[in-house]
PDB file of N, CA and C in Angstrom:
ATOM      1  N   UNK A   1     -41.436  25.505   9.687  1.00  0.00           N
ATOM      2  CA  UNK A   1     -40.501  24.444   9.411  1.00  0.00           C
ATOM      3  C   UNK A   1     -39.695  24.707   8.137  1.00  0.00           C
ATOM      4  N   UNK A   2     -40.277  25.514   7.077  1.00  0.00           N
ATOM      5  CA  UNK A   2     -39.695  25.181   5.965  1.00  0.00           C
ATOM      6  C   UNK A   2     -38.337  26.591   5.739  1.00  0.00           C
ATOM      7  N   UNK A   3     -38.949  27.662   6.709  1.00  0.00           N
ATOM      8  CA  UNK A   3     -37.967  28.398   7.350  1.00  0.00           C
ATOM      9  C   UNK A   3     -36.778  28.098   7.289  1.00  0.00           C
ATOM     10  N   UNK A   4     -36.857  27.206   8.310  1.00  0.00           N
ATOM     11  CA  UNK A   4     -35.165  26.387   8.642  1.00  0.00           C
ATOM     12  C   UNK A   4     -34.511  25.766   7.441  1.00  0.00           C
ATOM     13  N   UNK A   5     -34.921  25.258   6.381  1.00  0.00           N
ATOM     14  CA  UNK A   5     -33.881  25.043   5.084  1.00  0.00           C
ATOM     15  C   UNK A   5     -34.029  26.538   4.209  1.00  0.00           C
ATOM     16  N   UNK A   6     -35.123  27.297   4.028  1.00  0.00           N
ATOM     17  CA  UNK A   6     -35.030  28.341   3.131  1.00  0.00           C
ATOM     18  C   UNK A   6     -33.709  29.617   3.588  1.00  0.00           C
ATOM     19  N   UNK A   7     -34.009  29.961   4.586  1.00  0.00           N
ATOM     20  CA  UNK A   7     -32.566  30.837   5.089  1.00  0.00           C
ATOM     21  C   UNK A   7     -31.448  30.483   4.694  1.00  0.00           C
ATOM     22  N   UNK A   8     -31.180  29.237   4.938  1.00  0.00           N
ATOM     23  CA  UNK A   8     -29.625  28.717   4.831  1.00  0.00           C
ATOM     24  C   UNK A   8     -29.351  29.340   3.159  1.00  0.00           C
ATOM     25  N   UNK A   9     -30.356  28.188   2.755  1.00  0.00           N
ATOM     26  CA  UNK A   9     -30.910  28.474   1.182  1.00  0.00           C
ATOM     27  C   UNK A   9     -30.150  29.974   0.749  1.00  0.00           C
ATOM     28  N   UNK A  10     -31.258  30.717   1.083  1.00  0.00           N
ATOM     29  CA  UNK A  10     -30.527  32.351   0.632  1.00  0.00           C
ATOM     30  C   UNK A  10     -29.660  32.428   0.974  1.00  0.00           C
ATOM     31  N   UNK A  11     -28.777  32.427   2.275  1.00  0.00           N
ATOM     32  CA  UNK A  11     -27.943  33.081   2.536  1.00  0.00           C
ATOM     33  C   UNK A  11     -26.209  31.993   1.766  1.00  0.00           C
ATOM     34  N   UNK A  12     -26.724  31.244   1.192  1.00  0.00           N
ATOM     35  CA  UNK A  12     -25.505  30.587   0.319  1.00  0.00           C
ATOM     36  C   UNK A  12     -25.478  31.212  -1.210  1.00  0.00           C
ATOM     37  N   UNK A  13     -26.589  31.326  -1.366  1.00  0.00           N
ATOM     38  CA  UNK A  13     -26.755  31.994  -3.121  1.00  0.00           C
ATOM     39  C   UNK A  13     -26.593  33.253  -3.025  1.00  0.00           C
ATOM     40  N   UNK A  14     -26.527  33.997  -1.869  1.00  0.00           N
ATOM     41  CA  UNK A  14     -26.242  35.224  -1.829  1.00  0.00           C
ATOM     42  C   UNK A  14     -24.377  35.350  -1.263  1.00  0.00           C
ATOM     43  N   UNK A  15     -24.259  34.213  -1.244  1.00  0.00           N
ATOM     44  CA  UNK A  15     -22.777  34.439  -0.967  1.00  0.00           C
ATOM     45  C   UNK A  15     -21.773  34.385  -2.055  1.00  0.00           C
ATOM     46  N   UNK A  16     -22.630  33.736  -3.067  1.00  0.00           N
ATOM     47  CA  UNK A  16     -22.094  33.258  -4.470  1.00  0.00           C
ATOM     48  C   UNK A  16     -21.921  34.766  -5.152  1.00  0.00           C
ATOM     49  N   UNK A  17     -22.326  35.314  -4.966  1.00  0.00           N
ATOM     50  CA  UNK A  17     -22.202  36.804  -5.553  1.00  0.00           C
ATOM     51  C   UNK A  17     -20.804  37.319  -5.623  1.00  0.00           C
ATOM     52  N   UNK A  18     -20.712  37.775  -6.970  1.00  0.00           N
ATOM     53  CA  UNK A  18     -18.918  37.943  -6.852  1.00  0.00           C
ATOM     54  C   UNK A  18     -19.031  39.415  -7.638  1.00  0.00           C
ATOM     55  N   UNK A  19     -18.144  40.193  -6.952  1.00  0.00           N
ATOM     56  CA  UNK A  19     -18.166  41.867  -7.416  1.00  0.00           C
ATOM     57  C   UNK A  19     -17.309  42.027  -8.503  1.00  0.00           C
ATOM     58  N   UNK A  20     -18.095  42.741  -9.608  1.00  0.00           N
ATOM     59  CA  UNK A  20     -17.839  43.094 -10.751  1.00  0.00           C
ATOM     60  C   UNK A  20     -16.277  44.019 -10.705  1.00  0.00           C
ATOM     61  N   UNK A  21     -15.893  44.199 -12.164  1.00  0.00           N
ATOM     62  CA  UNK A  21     -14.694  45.250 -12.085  1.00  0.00           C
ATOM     63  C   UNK A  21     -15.023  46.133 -11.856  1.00  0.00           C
ATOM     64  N   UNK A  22     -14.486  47.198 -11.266  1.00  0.00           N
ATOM     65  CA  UNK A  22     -14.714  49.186 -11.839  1.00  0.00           C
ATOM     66  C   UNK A  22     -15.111  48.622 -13.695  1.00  0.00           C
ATOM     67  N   UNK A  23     -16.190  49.608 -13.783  1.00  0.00           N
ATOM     68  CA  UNK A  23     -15.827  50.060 -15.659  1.00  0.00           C
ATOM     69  C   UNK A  23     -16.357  51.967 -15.841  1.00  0.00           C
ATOM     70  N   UNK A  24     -16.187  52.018 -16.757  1.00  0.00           N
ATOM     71  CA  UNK A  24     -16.019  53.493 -17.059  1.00  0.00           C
ATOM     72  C   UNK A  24     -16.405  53.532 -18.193  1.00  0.00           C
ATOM     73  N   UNK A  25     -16.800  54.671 -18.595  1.00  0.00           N
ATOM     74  CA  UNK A  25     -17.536  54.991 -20.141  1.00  0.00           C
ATOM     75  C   UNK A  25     -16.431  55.757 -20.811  1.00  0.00           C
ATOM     76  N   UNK A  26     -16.185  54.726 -21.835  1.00  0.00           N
ATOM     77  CA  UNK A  26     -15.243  55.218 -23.134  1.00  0.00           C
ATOM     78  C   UNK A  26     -15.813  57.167 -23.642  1.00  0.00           C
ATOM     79  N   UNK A  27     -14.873  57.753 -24.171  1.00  0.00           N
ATOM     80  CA  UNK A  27     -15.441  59.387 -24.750  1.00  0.00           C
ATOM     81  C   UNK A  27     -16.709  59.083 -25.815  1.00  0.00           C
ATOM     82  N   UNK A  28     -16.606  57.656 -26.283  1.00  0.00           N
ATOM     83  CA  UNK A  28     -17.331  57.339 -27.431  1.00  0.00           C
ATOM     84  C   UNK A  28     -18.499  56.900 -26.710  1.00  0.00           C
ATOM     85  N   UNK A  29     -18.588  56.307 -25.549  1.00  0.00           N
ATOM     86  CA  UNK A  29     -19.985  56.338 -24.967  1.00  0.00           C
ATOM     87  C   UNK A  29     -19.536  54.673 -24.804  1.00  0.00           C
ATOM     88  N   UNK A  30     -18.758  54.048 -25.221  1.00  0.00           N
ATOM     89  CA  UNK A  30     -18.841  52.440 -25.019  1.00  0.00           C
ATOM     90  C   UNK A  30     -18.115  52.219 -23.580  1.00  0.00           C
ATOM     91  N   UNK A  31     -18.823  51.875 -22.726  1.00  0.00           N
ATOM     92  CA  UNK A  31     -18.834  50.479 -21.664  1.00  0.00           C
ATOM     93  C   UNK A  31     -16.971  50.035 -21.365  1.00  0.00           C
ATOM     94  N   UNK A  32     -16.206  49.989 -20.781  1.00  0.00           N
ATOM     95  CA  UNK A  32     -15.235  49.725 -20.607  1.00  0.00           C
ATOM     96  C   UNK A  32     -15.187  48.933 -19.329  1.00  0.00           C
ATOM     97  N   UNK A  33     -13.964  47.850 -19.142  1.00  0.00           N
ATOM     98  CA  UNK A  33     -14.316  47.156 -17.984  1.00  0.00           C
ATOM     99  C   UNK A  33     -12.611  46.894 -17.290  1.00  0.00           C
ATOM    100  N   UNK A  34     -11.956  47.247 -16.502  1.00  0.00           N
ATOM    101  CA  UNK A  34     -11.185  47.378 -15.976  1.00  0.00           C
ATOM    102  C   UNK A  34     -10.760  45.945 -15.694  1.00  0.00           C
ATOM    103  N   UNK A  35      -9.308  45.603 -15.970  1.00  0.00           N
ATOM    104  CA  UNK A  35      -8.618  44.367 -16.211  1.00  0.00           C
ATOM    105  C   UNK A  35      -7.456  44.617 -15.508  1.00  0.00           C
ATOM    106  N   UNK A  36      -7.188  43.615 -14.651  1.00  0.00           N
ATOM    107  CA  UNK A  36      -5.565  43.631 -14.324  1.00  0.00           C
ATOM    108  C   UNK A  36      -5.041  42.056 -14.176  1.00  0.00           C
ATOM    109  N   UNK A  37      -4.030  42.092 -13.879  1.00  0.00           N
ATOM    110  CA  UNK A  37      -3.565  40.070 -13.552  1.00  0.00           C
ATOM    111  C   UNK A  37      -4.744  40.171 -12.261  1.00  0.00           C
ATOM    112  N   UNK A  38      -4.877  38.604 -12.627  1.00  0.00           N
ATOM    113  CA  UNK A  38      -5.624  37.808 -11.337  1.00  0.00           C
ATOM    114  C   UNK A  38      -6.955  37.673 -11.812  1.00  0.00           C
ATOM    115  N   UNK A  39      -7.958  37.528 -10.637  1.00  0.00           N
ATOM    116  CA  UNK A  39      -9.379  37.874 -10.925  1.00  0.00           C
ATOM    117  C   UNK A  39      -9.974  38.751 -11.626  1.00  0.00           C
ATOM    118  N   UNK A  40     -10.483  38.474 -12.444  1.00  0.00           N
ATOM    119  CA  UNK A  40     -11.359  39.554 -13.017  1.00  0.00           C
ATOM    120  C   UNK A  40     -12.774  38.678 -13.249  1.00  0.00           C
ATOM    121  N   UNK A  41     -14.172  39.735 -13.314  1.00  0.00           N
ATOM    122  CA  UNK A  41     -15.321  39.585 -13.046  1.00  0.00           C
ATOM    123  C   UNK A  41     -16.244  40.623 -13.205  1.00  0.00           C
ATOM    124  N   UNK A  42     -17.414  40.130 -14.480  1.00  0.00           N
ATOM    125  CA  UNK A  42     -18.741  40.999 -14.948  1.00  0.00           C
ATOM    126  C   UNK A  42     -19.662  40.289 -15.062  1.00  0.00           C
ATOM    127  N   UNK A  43     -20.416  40.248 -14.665  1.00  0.00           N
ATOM    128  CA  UNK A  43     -22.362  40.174 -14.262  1.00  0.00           C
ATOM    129  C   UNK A  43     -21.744  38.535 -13.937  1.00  0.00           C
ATOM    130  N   UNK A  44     -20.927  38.210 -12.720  1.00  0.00           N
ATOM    131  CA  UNK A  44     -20.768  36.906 -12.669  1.00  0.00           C
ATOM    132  C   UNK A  44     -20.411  36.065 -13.073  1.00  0.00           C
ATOM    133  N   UNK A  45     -19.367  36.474 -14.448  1.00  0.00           N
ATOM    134  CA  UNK A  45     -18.480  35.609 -15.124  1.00  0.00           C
ATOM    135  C   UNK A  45     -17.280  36.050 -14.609  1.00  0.00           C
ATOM    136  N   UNK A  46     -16.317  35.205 -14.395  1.00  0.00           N
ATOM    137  CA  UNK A  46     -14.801  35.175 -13.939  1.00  0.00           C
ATOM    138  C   UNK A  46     -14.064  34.623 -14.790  1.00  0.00           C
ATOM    139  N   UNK A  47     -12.460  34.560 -14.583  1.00  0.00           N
ATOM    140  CA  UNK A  47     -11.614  34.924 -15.552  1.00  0.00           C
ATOM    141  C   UNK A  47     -10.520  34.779 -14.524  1.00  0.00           C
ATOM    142  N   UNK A  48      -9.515  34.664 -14.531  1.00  0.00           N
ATOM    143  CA  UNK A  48      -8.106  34.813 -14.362  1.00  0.00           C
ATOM    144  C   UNK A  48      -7.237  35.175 -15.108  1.00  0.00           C
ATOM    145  N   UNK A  49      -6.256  36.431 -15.763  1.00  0.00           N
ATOM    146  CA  UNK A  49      -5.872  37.106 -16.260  1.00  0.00           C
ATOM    147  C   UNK A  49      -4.295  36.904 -15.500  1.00  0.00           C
ATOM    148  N   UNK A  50      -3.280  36.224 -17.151  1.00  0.00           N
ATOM    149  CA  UNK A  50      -1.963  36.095 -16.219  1.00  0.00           C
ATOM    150  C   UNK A  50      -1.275  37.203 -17.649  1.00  0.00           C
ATOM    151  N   UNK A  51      -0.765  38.113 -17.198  1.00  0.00           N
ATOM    152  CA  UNK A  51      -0.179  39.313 -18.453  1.00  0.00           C
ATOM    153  C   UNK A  51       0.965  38.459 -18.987  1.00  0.00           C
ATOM    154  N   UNK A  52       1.871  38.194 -17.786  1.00  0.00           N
ATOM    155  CA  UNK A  52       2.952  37.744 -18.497  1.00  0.00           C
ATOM    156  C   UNK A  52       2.786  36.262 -19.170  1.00  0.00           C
ATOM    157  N   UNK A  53       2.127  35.503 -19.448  1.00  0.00           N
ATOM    158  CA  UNK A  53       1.716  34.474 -20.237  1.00  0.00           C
ATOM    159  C   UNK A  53       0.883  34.478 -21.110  1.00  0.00           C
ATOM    160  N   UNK A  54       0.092  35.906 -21.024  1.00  0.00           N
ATOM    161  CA  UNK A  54      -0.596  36.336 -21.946  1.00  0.00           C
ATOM    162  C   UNK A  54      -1.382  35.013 -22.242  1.00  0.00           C
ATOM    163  N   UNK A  55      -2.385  34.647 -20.887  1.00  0.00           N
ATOM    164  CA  UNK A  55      -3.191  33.150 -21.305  1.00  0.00           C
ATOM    165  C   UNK A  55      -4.548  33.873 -20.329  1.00  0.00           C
ATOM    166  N   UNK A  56      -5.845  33.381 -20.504  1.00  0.00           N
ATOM    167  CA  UNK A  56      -6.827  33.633 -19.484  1.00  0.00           C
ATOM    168  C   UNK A  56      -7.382  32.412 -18.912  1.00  0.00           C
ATOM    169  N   UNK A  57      -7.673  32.381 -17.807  1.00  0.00           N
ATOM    170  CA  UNK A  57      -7.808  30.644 -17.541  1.00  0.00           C
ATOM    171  C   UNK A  57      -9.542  30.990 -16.211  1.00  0.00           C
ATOM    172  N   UNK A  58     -10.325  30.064 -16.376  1.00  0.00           N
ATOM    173  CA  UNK A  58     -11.188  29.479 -15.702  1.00  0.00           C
ATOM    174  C   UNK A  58     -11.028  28.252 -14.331  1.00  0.00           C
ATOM    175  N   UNK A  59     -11.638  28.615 -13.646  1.00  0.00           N
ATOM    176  CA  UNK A  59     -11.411  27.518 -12.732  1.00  0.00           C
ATOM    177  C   UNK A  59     -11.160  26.208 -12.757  1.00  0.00           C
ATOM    178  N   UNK A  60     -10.482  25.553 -13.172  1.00  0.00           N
ATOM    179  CA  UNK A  60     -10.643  23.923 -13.081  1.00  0.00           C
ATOM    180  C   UNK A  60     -10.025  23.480 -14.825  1.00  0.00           C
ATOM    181  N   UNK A  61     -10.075  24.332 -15.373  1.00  0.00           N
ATOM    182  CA  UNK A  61      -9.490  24.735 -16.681  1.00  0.00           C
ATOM    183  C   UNK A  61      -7.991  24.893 -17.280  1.00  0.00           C
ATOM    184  N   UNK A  62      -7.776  24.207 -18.059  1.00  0.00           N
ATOM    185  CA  UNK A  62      -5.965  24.998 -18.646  1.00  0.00           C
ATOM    186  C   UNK A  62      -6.243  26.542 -19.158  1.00  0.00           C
ATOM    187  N   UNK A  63      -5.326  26.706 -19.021  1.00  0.00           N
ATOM    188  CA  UNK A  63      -4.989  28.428 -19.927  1.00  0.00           C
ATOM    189  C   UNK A  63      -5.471  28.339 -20.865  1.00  0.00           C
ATOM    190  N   UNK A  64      -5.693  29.546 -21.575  1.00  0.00           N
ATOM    191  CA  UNK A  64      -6.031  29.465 -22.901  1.00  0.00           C
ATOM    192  C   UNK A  64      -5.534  30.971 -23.304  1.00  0.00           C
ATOM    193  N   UNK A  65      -5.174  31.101 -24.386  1.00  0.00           N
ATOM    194  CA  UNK A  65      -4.242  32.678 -24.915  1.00  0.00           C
ATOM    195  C   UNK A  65      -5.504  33.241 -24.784  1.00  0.00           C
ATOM    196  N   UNK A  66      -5.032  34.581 -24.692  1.00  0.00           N
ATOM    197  CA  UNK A  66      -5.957  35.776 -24.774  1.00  0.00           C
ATOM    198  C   UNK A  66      -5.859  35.489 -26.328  1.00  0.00           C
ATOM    199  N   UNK A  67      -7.152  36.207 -26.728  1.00  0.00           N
ATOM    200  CA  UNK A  67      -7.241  36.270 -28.745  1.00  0.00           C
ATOM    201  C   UNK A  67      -7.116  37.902 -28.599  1.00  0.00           C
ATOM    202  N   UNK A  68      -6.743  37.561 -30.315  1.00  0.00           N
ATOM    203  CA  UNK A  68      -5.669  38.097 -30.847  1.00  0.00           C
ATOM    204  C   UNK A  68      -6.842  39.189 -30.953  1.00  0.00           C
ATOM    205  N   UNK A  69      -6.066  40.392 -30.918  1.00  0.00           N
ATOM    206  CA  UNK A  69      -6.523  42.150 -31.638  1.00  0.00           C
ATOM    207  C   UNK A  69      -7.353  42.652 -30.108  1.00  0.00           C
ATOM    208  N   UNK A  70      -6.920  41.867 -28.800  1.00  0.00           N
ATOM    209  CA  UNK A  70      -7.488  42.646 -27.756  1.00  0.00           C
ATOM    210  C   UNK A  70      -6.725  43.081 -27.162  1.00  0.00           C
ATOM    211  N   UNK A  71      -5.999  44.482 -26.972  1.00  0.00           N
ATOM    212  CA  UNK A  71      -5.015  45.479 -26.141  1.00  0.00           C
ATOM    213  C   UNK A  71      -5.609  45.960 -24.670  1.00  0.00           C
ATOM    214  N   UNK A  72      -4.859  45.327 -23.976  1.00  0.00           N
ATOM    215  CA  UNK A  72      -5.473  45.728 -22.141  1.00  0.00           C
ATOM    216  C   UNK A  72      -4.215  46.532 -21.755  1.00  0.00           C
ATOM    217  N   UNK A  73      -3.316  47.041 -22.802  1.00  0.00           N
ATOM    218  CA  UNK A  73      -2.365  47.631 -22.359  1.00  0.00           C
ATOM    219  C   UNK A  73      -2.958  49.093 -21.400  1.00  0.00           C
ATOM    220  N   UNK A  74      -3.793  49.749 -21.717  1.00  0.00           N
ATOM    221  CA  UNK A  74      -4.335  50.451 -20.741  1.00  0.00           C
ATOM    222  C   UNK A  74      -5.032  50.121 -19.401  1.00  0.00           C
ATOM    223  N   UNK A  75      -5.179  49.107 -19.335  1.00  0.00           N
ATOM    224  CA  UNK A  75      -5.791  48.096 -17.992  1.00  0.00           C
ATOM    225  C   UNK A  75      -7.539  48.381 -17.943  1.00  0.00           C
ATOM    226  N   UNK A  76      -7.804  48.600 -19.499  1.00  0.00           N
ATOM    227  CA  UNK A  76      -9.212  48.532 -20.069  1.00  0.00           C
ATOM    228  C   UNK A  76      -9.683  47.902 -20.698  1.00  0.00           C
ATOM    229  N   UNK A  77     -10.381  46.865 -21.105  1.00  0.00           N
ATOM    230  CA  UNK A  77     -10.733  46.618 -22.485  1.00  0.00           C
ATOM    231  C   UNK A  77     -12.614  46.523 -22.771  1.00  0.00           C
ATOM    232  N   UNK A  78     -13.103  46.720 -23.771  1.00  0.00           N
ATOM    233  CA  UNK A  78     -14.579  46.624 -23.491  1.00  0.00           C
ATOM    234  C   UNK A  78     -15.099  45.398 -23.477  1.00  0.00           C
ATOM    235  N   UNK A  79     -16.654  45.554 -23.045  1.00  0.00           N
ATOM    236  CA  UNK A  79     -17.522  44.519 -22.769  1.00  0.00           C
ATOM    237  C   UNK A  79     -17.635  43.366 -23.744  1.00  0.00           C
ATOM    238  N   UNK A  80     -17.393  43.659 -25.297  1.00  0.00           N
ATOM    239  CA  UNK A  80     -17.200  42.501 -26.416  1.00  0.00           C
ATOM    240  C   UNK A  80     -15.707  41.892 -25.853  1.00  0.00           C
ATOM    241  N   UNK A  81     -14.500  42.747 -25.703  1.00  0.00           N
ATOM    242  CA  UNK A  81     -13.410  42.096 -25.605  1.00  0.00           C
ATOM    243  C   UNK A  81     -13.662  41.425 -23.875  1.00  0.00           C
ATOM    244  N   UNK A  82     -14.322  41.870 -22.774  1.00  0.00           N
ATOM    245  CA  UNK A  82     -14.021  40.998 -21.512  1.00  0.00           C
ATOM    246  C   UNK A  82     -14.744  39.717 -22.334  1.00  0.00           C
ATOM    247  N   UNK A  83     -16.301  39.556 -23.282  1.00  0.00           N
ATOM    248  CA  UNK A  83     -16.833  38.620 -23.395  1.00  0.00           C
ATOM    249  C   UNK A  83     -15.842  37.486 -24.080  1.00  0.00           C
ATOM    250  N   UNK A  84     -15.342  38.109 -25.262  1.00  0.00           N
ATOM    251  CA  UNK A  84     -13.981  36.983 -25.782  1.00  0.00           C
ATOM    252  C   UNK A  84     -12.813  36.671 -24.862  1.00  0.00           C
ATOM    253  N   UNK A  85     -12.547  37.423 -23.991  1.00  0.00           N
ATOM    254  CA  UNK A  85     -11.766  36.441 -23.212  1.00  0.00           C
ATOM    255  C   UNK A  85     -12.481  35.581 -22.321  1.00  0.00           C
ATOM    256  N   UNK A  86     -13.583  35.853 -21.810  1.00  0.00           N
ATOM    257  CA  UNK A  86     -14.213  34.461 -21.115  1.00  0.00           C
ATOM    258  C   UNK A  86     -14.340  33.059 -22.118  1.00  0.00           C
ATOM    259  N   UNK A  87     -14.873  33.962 -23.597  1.00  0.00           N
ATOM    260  CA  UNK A  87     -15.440  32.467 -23.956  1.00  0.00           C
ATOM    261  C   UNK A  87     -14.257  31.844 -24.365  1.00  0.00           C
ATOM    262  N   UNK A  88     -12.927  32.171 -24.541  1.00  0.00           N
ATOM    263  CA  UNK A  88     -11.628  31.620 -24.849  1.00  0.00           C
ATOM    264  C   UNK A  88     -11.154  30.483 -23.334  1.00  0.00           C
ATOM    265  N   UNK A  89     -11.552  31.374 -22.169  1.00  0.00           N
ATOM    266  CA  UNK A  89     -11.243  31.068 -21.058  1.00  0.00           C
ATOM    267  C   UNK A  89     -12.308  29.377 -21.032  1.00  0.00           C
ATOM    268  N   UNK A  90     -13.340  29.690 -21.373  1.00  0.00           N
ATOM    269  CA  UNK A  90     -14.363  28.658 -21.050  1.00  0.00           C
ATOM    270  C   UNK A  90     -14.224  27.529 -22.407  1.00  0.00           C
ATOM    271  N   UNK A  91     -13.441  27.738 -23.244  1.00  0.00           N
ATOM    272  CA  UNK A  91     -13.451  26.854 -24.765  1.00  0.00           C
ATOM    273  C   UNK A  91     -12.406  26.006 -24.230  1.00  0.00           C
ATOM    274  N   UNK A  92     -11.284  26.135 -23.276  1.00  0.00           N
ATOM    275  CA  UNK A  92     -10.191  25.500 -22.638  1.00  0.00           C
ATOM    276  C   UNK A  92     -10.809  24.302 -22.435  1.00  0.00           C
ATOM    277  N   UNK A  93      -9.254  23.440 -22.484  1.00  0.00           N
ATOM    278  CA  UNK A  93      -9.720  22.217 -22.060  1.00  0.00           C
ATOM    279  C   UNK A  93     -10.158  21.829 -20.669  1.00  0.00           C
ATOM    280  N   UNK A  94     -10.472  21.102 -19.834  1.00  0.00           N
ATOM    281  CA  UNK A  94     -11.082  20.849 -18.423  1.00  0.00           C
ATOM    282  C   UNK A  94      -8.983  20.591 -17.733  1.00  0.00           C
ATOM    283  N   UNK A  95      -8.941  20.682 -17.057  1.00  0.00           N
ATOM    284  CA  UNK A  95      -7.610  20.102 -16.177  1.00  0.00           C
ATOM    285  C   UNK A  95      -7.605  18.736 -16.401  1.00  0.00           C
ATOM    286  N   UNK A  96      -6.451  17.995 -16.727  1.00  0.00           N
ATOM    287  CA  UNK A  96      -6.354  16.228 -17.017  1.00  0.00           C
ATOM    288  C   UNK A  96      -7.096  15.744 -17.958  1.00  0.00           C
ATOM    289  N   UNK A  97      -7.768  16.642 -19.066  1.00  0.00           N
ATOM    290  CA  UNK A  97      -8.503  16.262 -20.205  1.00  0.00           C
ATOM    291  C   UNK A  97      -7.680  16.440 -21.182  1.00  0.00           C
ATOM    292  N   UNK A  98      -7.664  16.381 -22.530  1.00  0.00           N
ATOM    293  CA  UNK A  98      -7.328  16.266 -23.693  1.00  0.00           C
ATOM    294  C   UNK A  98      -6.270  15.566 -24.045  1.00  0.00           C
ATOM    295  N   UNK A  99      -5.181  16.400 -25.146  1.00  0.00           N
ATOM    296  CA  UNK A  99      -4.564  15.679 -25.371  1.00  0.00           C
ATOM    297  C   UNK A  99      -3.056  15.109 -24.559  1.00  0.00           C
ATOM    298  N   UNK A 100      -2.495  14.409 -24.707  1.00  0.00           N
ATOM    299  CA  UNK A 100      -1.516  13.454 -23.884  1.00  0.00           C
ATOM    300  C   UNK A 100      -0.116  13.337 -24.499  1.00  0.00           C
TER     301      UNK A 100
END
């Protein structure tokens, strides 16, 4: 019996799974994570990446600028810089929240 809810179960949390960028190892040995407009995504954090507004935005979220001193002009940036643009992305206000 308990079959019949556990399957469903997995097979939804396994759908939630969202595929990481390409990344590549810098000459220096550091971790690099491949960025372009749109989706972007590492160990399950997402991001939306708009170049020409130079903003990163979260689901359900306003924009929020990329911070300052991170260059994706190579369509690389590393694992500290994908982490600051999420948490910029995630510091945003909610959609229809703040100020007026």
């Amino acid at each position: 019996m308990l079959y019949r809810f556990a399957i469903p179960a997995l097979l939804l949390v396994a759908a939630c799974e969202v595929p990481d960028n390409p990344v590549r190892t810098s000459n220096s040995g550091a971790t690099q994570i491949s960025i372009q407009n749109g989706r972007n995504c590492l160990n399950n954090r997402c991001f939306d990446l708009n170049t020409s507004r130079g903003s990163v935005q979260l689901t359900g979220k306003n924009p929020a600028r990329i911070p300052s001193g991170i260059n994706y002009s190579d369509g690389f940036v590393t694992q500290d810089e994908f982490n600051r643009m999420f948490a910029a992305a995630n510091s945003a206000y909610a959609s229809g929240v703040g100020r007026r």
